[in-house]
Protein backbone atom coordinates (compact mmCIF):
# COMPACT_ATOMS: atom_id res chain seq x y z
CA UNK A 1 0.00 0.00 0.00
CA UNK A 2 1.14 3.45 -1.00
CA UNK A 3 1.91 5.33 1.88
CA UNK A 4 -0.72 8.85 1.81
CA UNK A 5 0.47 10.02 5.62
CA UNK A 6 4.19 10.66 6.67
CA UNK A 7 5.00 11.37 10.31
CA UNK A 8 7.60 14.59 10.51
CA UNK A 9 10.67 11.45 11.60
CA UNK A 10 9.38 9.10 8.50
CA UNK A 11 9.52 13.09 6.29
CA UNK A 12 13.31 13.45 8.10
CA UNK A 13 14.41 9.77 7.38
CA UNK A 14 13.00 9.07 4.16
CA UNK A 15 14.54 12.12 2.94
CA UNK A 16 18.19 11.24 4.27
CA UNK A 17 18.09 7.97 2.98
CA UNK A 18 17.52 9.37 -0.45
CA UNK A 19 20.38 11.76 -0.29
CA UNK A 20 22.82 8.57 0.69
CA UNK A 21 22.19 8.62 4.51
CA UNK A 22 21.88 4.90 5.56
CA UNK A 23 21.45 2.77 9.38
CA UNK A 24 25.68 2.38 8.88
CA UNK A 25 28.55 4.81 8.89
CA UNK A 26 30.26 5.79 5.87
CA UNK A 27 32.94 3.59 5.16
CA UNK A 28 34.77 5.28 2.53
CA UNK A 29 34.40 5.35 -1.49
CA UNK A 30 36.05 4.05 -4.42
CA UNK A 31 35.36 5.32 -7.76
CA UNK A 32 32.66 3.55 -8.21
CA UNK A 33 31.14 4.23 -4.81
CA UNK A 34 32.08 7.96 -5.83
CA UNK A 35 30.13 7.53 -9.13
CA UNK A 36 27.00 6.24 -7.56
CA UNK A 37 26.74 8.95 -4.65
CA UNK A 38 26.94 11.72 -7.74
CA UNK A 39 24.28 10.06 -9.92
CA UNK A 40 22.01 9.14 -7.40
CA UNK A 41 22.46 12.66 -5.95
CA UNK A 42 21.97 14.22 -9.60
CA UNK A 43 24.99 17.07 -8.92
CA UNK A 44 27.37 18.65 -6.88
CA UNK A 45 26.96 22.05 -6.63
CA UNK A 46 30.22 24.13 -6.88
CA UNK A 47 31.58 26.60 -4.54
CA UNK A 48 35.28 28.93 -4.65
CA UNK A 49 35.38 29.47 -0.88
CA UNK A 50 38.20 27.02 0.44
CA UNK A 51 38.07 28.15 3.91
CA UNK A 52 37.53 24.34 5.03
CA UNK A 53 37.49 22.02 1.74
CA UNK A 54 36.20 23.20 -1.23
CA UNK A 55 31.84 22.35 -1.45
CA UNK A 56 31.69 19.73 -3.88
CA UNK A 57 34.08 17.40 -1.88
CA UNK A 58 31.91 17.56 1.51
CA UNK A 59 28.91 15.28 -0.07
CA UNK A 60 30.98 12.63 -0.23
CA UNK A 61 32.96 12.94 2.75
CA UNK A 62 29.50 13.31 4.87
CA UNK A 63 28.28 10.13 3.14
CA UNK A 64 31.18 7.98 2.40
CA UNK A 65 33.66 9.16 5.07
CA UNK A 66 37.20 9.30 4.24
CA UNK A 67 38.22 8.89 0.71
CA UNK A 68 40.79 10.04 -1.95
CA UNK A 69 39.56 13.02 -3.42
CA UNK A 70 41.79 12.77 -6.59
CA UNK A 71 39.49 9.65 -7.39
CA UNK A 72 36.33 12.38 -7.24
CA UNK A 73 38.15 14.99 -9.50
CA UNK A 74 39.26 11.87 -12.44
CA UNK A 75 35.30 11.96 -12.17
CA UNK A 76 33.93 15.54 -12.36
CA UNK A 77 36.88 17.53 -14.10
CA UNK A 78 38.61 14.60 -16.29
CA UNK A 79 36.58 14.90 -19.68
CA UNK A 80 37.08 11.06 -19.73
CA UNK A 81 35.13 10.40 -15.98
CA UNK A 82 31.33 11.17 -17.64
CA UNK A 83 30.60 13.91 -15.73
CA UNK A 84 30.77 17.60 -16.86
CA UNK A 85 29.65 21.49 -15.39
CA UNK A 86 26.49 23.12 -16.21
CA UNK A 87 24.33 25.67 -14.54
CA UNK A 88 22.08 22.75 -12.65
CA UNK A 89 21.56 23.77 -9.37
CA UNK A 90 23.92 26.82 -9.22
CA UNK A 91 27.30 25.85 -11.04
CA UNK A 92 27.52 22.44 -11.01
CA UNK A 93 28.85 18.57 -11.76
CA UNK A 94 26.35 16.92 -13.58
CA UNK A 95 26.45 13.46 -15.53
CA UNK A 96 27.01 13.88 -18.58
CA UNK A 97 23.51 13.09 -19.76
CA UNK A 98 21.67 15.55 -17.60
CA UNK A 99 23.90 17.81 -19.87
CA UNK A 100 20.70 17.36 -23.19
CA UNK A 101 18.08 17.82 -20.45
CA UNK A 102 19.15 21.73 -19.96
CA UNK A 103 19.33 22.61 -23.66
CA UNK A 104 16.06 24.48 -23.22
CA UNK A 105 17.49 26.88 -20.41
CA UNK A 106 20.84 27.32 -22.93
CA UNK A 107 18.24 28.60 -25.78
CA UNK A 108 16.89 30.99 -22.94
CA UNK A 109 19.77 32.07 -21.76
CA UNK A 110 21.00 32.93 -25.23
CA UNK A 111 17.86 34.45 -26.28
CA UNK A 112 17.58 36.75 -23.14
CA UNK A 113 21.23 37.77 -23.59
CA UNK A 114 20.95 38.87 -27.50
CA UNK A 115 17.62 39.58 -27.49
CA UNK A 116 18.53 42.99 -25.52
CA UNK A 117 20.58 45.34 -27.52
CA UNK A 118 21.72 47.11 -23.61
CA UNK A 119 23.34 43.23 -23.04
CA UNK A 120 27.15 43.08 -23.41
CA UNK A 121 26.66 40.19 -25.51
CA UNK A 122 24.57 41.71 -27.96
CA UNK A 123 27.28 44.44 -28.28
CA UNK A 124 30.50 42.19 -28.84
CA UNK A 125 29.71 39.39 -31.18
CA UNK A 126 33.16 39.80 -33.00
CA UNK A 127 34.74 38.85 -29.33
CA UNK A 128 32.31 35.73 -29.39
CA UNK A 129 33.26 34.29 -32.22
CA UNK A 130 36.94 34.88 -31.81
CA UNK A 131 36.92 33.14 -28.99
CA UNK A 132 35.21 30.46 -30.76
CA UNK A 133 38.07 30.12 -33.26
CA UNK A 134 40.20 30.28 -30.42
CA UNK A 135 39.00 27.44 -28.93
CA UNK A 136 38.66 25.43 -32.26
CA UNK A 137 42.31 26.28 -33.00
CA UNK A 138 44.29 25.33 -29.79
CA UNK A 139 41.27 23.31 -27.89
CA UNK A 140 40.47 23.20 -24.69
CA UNK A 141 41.50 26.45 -23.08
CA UNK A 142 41.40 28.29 -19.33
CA UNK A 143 40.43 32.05 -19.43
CA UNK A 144 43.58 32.87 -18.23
CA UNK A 145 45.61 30.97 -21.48
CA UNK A 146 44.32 33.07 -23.74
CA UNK A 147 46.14 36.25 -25.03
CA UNK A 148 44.11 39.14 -26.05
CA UNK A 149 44.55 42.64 -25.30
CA UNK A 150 40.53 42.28 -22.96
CA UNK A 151 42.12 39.44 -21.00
CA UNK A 152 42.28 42.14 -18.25
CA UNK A 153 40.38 42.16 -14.96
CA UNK A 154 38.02 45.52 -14.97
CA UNK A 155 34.33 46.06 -13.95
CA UNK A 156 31.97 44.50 -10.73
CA UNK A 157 32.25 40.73 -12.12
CA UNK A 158 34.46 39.52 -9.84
CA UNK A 159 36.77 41.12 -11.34
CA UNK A 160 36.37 39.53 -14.61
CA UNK A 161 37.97 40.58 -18.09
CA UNK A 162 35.91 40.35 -21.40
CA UNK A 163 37.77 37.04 -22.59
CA UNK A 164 36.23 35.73 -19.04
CA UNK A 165 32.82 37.48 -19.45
CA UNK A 166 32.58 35.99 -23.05
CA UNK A 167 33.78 32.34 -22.77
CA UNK A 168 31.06 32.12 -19.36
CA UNK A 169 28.23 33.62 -21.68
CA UNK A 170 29.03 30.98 -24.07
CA UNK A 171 29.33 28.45 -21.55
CA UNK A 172 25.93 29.49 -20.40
CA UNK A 173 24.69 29.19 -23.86
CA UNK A 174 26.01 25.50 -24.37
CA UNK A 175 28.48 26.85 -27.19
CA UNK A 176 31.32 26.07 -25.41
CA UNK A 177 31.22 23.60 -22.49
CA UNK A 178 33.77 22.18 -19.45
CA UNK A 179 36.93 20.61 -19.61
CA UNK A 180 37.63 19.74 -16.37
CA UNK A 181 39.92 22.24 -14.14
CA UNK A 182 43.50 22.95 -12.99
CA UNK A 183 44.17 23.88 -9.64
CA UNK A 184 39.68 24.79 -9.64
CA UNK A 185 40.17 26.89 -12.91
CA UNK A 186 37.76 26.20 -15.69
CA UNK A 187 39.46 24.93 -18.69
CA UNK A 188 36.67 25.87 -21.63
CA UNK A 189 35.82 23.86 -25.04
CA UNK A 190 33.98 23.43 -27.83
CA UNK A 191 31.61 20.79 -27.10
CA UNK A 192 33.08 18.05 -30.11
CA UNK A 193 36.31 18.31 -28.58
CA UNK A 194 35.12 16.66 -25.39
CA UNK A 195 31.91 15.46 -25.75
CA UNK A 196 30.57 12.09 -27.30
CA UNK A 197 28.64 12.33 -30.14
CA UNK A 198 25.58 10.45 -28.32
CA UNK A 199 25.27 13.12 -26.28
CA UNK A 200 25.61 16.19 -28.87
CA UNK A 201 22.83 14.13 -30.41
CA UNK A 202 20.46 14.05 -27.85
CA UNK A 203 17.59 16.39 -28.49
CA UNK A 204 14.69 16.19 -25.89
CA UNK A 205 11.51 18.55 -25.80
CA UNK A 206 11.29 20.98 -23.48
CA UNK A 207 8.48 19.74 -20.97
CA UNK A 208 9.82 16.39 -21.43
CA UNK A 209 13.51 17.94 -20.39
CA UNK A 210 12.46 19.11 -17.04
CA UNK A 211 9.54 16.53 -16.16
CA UNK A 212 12.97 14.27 -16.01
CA UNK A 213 14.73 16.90 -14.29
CA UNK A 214 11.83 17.23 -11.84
CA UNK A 215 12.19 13.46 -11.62
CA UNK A 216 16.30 13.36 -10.46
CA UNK A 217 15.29 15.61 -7.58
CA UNK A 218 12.17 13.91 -6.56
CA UNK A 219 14.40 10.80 -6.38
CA UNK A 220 17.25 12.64 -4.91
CA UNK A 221 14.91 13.93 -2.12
CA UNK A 222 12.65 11.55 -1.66
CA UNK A 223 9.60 13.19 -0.64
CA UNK A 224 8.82 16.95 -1.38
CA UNK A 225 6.70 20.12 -1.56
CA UNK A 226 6.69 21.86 -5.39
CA UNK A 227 9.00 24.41 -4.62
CA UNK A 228 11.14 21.52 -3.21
CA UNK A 229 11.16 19.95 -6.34
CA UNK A 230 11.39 22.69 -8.45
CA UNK A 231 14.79 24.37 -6.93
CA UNK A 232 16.55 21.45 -7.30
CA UNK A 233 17.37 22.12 -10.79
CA UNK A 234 16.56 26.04 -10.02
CA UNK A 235 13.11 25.51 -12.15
CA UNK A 236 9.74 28.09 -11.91
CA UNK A 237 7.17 26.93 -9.88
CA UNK A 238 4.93 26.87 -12.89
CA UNK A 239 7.23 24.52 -14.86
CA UNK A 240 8.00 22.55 -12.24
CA UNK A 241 4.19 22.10 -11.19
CA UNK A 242 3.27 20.90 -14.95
CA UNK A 243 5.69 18.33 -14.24
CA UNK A 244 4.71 17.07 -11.35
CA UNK A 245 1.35 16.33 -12.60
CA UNK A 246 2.46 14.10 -15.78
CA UNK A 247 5.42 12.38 -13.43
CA UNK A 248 1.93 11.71 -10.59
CA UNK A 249 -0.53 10.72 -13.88
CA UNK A 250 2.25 8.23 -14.53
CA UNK A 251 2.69 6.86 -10.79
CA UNK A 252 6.27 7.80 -10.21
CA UNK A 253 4.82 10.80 -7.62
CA UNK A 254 2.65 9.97 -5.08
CA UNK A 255 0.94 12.93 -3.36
CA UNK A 256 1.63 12.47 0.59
CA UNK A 257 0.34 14.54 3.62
CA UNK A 258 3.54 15.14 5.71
CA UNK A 259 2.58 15.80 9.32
CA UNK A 260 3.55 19.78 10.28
CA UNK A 261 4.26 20.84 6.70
CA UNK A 262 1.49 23.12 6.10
CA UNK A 263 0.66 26.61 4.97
CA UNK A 264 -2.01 28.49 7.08
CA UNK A 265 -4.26 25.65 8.39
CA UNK A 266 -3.87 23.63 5.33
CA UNK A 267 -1.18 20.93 4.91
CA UNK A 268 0.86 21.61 2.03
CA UNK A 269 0.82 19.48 -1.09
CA UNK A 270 3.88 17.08 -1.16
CA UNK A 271 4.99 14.08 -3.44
CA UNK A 272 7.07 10.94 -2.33
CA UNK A 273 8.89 9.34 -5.18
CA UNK A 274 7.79 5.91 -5.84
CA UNK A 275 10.61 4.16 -5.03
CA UNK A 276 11.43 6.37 -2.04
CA UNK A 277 11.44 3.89 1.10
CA UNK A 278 11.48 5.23 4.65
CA UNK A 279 14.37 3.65 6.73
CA UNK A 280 13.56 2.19 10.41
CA UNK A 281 16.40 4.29 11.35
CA UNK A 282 19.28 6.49 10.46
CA UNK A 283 22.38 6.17 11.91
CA UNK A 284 25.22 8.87 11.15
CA UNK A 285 26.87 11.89 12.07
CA UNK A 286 28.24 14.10 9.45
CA UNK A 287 29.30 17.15 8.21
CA UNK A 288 27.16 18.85 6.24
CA UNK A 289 28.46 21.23 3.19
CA UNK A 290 26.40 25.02 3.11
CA UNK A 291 25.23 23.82 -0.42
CA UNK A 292 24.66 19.80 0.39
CA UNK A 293 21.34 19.03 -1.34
CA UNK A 294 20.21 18.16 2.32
CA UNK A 295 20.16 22.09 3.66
CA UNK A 296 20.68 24.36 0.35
CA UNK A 297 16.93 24.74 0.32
CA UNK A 298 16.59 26.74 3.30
CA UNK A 299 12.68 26.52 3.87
CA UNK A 300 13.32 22.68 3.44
CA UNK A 301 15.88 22.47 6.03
CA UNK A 302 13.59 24.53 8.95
CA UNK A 303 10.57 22.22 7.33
CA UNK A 304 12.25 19.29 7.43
CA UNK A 305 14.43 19.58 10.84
CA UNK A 306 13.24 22.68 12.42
CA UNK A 307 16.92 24.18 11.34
CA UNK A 308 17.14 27.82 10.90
CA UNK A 309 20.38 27.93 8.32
CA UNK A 310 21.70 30.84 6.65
CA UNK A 311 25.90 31.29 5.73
CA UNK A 312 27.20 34.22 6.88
CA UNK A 313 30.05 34.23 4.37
CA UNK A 314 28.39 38.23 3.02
CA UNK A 315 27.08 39.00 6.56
CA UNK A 316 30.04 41.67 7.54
CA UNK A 317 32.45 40.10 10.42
CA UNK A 318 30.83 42.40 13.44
CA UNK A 319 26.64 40.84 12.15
CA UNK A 320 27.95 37.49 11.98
CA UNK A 321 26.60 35.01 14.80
CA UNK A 322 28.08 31.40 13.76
CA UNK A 323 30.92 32.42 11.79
CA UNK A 324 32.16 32.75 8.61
CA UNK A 325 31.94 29.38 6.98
CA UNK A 326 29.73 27.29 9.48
CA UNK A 327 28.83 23.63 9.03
CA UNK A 328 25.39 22.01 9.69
CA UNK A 329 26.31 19.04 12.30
CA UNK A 330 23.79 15.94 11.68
CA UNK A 331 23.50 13.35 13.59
CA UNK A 332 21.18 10.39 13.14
CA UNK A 333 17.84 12.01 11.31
CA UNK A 334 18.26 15.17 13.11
CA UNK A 335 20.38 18.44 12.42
CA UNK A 336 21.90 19.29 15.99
CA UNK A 337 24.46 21.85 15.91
CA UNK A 338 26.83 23.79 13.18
CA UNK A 339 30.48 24.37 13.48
CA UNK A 340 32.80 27.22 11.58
CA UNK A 341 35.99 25.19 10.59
CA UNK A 342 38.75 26.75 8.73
CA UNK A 343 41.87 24.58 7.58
CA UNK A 344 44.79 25.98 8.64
CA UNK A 345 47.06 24.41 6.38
CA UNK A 346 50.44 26.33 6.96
CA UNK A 347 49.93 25.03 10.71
CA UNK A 348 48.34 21.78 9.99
CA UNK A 349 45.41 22.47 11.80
CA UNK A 350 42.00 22.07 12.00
CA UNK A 351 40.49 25.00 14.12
CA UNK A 352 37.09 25.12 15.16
CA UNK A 353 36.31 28.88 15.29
CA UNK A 354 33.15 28.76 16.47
CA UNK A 355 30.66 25.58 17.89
CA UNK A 356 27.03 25.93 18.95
CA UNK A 357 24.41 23.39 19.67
CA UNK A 358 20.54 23.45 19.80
CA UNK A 359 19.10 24.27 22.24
CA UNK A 360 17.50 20.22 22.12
CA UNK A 361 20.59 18.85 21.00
CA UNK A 362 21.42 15.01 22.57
CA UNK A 363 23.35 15.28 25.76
CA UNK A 364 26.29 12.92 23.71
CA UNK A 365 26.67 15.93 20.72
CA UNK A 366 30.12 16.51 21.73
CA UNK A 367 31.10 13.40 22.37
CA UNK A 368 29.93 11.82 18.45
CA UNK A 369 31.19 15.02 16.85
CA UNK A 370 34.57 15.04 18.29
CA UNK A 371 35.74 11.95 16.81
CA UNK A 372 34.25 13.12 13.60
CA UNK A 373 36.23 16.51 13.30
CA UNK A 374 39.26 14.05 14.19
CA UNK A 375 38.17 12.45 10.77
CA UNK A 376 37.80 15.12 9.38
CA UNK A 377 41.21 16.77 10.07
CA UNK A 378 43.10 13.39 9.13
CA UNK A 379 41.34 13.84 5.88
CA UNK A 380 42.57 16.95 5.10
CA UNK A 381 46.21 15.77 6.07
CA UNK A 382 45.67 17.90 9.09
CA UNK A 383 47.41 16.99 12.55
CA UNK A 384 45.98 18.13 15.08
CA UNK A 385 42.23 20.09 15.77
CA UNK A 386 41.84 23.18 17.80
CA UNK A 387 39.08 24.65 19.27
CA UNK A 388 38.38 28.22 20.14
CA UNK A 389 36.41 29.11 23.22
CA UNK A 390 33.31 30.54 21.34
CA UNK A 391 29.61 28.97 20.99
CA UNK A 392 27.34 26.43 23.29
CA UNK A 393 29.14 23.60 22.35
CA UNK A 394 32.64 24.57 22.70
CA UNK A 395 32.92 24.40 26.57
CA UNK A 396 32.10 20.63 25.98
CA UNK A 397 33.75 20.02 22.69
CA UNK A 398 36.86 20.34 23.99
CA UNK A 399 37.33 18.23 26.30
CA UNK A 400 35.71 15.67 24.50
CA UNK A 401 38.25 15.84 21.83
CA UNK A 402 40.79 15.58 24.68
CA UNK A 403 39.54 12.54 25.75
CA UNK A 404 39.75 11.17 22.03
CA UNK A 405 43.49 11.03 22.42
CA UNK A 406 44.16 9.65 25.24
């Protein structure tokens, strides 16, 4: 029998055992381990900030526990390892035949772009198409390899030059695509010099595009509201809800009632993917990355875990309340704490610059996350783990981290 009614735990564990949370520990990954956590998840969203560890590593860390992260990159950023970037979620590594499915938001990037004569792309075609011949001349090319008298940082985008500004409008536009990175720098191509030709081939329809877009992140999060659903691939409410009614006329939805998810007095609508399953338990503790599918939704996460999440990576040093690059502590099915962690790789520490609890966090949160940061800092070929006197948990982190070494 279908299940109609989910309790607010079955919501919480059905949801982390589609995102790769299990009843065991992780126990490391191989590549093919590696492969499976990225297609089941759909992506890994990108991030610059290296504070800690760069975002897209964290997913597999939290899930897997320790594992060789050169393994991940042959994935995502060799052109070989079947993977590639696209606008998904934010910036992202998607397999590479989720790649076809986002043709449609290419065209409408493009179209937006030239279709407004104010746009800088409408303006500088001849820059366009040089680097075009650029690309189909030398191949596969960073921004920074290529000499041209606009390769020079100027303007509010990030400092960008008009080589950079071009080759991402292109990128955004499918005309060029990834190929792979060196040392996190985009190396840019034209999609026949690193794509197969399946793929280049691929032409799906628009509403059939995202109704199987809808579907990755209806499997990825196992049960959902609409808005759920639809920012998992960043998708309008509207497309997203025409989806959802072909994916539940076909059976792979089933409409659910999830108990406190509701808007006003009335529970709000929610769909469990078919082959979702709700584990009897969940037994973990993790780290959680700012932009893990698990938390990026922010509405989800206070739905879901009554977690009120925001980075404070723009919030200005004095404003900030959990620190700069804070970390969503889970353990079991429930989100208990955060921690700010900053490698300090010149010193070979792991410092802990900030720990706080809820305020109905287990009485053994210290005690599990210890060990954990211990994992973490081995990980990241770090020796030893620090912790600053700042935030609830702290006065009882560190001693339990004391008490790991002896």
């Amino acid at each position: 029998m279908p299940l109609t009614t989910l309790s607010a735990a079955q919501a919480r564990r059905l949801a982390l055992g589609a995102q790769g949370f299990g009843s065991r520990p992780g126990e490391g990954g191989g590549i093919r381990r590696l492969r499976g956590l990225v297609r089941s998840l759909g992506l890994l969203q990108l991030d610059s900030v290296n504070v800690f560890e760069r975002s897209h590593y964290l997913p597999a860390f939290s899930r897997l526990g320790v594992y060789d992260k050169t393994q991940l990159d042959r994935l995502t950023f060799d052109p070989a390892g079947g993977h590639t970037e696209y606008w998904a979620h934010e910036a992202a590594v998607i397999p590479l035949e989720t790649w076809p499915l986002l043709r449609w938001r290419m065209e409408d990037r493009r179209a937006k772009a030239l279709g407004n004569p104010e746009h800088w792309a409408h303006s500088n075609q001849a820059m366009l198409a040089w680097l075009r011949d650029e690309l189909a001349e030398k191949g596969p090319l960073a921004a920074s390899a290529i000499e041209h008298d606009a390769n020079k940082r100027s303007g509010p985008w990030w400092g960008w030059s008009d080589v950079k500004r071009g080759l991402e409008y292109l990128f955004a536009w499918g005309d060029v695509v990834s190929a792979g990175r060196t040392r996190f720098e985009r190396r840019y191509a034209l999609p026949e010099q690193v794509m197969p030709q399946h793929i280049l081939d691929t032409t799906v329809e628009r509403s059939e595009a995202q109704r199987q877009l809808i579907e990755i992140g209806a499997r990825a999060h196992g049960v959902g509201t609409a808005t759920d659903l639809a920012d998992y691939f960043r998708m309008s409410t509207a497309e997203a809800s025409t989806a959802i009614r072909n994916l539940t006329d076909e059976g792979v939805l089933e409409p659910v009632t999830v108990e406190g998810w509701t808007r006003g007095a009335k529970p709000l609508p929610a769909w469990k993917h078919r082959d979702a399953t709700v584990p009897r338990r969940i037994q973990t503790a993790a780290l959680l990355s700012p932009f893990d599918p698990v938390v990026w939704f922010r509405p989800r996460a206070e739905r879901l875990f009554d977690f009120h999440y925001r980075i404070e990576i723009y919030t200005p040093e004095p404003k900030r309340v959990y620190g700069y690059y804070s970390l969503p502590i889970l353990l079991d099915d429930r989100l208990v704490g955060r921690v700010d962690l900053k490698s300090d790789r010149k010193a070979g520490i792991l410092r802990v610059q900030s720990a706080w609890q809820e305020t109905d966090a287990p009485a053994e949160t210290a005690a599990r996350l210890a060990p954990l940061l211990q994992q973490a800092a081995a990980w990241q070929g770090l020796g030893a783990v620090d912790v600053v006197d700042r935030g609830t948990l702290a006065p009882a982190l560190a001693p339990a981290l004391a008490a790991e070494l002896r």
